[in-house]
Protein backbone atom coordinates (compact mmCIF):
# COMPACT_ATOMS: atom_id res chain seq x y z
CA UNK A 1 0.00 0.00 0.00
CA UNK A 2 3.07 2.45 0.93
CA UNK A 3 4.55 1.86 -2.31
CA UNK A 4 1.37 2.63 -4.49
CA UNK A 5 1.15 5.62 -2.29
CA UNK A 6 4.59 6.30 -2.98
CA UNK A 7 4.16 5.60 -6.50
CA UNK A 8 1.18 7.60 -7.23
CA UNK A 9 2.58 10.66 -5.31
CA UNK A 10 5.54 10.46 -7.71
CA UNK A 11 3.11 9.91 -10.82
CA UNK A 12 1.29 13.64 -9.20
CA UNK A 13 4.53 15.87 -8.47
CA UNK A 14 6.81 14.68 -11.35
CA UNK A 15 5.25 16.46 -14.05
CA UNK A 16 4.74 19.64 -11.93
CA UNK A 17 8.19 19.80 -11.55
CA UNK A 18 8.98 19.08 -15.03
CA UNK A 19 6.27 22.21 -15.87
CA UNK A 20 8.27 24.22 -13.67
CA UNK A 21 11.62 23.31 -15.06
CA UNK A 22 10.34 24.14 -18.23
CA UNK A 23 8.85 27.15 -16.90
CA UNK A 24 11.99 28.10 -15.76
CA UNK A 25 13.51 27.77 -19.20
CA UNK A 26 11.31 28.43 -21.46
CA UNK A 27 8.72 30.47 -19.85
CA UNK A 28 7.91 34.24 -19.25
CA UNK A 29 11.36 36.70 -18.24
CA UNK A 30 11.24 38.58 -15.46
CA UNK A 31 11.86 41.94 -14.89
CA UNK A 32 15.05 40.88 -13.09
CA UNK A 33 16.32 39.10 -16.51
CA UNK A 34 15.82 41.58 -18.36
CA UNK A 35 17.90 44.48 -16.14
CA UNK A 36 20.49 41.42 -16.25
CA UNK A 37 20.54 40.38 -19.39
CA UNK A 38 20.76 44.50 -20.86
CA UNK A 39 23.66 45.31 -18.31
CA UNK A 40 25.42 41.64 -19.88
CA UNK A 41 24.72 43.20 -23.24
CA UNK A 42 26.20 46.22 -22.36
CA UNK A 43 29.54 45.13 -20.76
CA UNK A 44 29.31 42.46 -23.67
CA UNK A 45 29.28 45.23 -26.77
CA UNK A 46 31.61 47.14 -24.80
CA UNK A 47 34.27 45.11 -24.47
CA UNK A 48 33.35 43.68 -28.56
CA UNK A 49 32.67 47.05 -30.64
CA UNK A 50 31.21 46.92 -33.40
CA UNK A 51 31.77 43.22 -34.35
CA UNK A 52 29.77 42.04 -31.57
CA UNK A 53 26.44 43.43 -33.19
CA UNK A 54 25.92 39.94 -34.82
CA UNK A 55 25.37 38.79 -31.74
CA UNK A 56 22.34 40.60 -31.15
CA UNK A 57 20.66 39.25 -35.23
CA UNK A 58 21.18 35.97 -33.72
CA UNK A 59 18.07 34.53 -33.20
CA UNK A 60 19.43 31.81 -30.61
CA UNK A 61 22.41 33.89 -29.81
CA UNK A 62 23.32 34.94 -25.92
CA UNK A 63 20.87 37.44 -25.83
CA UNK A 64 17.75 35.71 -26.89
CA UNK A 65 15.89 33.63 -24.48
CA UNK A 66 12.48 32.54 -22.59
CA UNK A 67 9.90 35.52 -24.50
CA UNK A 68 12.12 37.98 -25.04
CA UNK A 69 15.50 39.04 -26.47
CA UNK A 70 17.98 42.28 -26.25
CA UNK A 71 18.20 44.91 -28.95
CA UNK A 72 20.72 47.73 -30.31
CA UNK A 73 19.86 51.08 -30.49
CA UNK A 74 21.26 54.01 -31.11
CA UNK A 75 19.60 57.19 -30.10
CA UNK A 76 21.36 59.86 -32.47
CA UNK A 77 21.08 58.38 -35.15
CA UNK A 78 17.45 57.99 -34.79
CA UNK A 79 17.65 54.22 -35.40
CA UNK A 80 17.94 50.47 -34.47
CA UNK A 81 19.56 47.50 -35.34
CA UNK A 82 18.12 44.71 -36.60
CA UNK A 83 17.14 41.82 -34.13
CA UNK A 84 16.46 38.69 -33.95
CA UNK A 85 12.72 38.73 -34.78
CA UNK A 86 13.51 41.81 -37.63
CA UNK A 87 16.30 41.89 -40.12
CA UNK A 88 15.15 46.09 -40.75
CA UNK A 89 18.01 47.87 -40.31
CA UNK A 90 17.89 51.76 -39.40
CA UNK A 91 13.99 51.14 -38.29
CA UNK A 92 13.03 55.15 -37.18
CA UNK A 93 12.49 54.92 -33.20
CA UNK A 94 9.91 57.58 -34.08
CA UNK A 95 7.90 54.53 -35.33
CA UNK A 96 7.79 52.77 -31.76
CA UNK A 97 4.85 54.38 -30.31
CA UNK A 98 3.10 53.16 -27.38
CA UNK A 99 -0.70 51.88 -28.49
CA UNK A 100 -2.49 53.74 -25.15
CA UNK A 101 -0.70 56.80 -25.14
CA UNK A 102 0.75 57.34 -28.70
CA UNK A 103 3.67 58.22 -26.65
CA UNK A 104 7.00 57.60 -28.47
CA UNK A 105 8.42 55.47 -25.93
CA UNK A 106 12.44 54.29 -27.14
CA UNK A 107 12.84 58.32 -28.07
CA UNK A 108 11.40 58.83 -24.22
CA UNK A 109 13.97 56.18 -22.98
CA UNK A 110 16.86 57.86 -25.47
CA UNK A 111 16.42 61.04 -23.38
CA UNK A 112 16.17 59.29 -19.92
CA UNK A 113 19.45 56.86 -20.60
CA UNK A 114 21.07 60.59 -21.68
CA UNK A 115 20.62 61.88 -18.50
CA UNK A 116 21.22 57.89 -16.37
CA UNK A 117 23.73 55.89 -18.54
CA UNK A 118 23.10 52.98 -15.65
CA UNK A 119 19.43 52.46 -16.95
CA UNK A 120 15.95 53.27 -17.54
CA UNK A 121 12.04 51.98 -17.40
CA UNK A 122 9.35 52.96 -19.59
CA UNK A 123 5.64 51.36 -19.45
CA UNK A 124 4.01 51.48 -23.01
CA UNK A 125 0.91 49.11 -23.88
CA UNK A 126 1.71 47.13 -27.03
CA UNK A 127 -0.75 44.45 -29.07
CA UNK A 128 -0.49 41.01 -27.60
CA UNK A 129 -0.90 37.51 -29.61
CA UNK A 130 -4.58 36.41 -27.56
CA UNK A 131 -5.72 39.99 -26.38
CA UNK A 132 -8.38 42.57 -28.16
CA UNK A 133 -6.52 45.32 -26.34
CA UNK A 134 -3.12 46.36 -25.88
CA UNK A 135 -1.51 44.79 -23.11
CA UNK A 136 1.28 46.80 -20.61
CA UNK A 137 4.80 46.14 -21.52
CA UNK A 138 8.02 47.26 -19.58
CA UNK A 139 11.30 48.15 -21.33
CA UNK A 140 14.63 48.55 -19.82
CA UNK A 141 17.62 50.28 -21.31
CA UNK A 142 21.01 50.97 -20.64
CA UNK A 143 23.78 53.09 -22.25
CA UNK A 144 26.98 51.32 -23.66
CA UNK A 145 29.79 52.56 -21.97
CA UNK A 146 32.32 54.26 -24.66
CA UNK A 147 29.55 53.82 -27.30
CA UNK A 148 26.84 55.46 -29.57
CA UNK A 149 24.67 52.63 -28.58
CA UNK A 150 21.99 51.65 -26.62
CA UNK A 151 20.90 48.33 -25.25
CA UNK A 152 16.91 47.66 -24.73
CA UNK A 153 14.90 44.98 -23.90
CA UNK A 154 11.04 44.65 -23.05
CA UNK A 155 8.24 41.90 -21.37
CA UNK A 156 4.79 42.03 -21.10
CA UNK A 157 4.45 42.54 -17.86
CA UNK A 158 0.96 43.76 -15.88
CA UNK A 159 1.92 43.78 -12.04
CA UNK A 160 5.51 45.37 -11.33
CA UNK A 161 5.16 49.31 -11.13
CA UNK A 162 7.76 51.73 -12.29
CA UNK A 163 9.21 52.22 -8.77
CA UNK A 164 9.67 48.81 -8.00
CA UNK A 165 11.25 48.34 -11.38
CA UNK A 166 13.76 51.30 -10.70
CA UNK A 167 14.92 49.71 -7.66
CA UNK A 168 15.71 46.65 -9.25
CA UNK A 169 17.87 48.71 -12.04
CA UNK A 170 19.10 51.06 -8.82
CA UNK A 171 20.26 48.60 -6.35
CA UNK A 172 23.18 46.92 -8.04
């Protein structure tokens, strides 16, 4: 009896912890991987110039993973570089507009990594695969040091607030 108990318990958390695994892996990023992964980026094309931008096309390079990837920027030119979802290089930032607001969001984060080279937050609302309405999204980016560019990334994300997103960004 202790063994079909023991079996059938096994049968019950086994796959939950494979979910989770896999979860872990391949699930949603978190805020906290994304300020990670964009200050990695940014020591990462600082130390590589200009030859590490391939990196960043990769589509299962270092800087793609889970639901979301990093991407080049760079503010004065008015541009970014292509990524792994978009092979358009020099696509205007003026294009990037938040679907709520209409605010132009990466030009708002240009002007706010200016003024902090250690980071920024924006909230925008973007279309979402499954939703009729827009849906909140975060974006993070960080200056690279000794560089015109700009490293970004973003996540759908409907629960952290700005100020608990700048002291994740602040504290390290």
């Amino acid at each position: 009896m202790r063994r079909l108990l023991l079996l059938l318990s096994l049968l019950v958390i086994m796959p939950a912890a494979a979910s989770a695994q896999s979860e872990m892996v391949t699930g949603k990023a978190t805020p906290q991987e994304v300020y990670q992964k964009v200050a990695d980026a940014a020591q990462f094309l600082a130390k590589s110039g200009e030859k590490g931008l391939k990196e960043f096309e990769n589509p299962k390079g270092r800087f793609v993973w889970k639901d979301t990837f990093v991407w080049v920027t760079e503010c004065e030119k008015n541009y970014c570089l292509p990524t792994p979802k978009s092979q358009d290089f020099g696509l205007n930032l003026s294009q990037m507009k938040c679907h709520q607001t209409g605010k132009l969001y990466v030009l708002g984060l240009c002007d706010d990594v200016a003024a902090h080279p250690e980071g920024a937050w924006v909230e925008h609302w973007q279309p979402k695969p499954g939703f009729d309405k827009a849906q909140r999204k975060v974006s993070f980016m960080m200056q690279v040091p000794k560089s015109p560019y700009q490293v970004v990334s973003d996540i759908f994300d409907d629960a952290t607030t700005l100020e608990e997103l700048n002291k994740i960004s602040r504290k390290k």
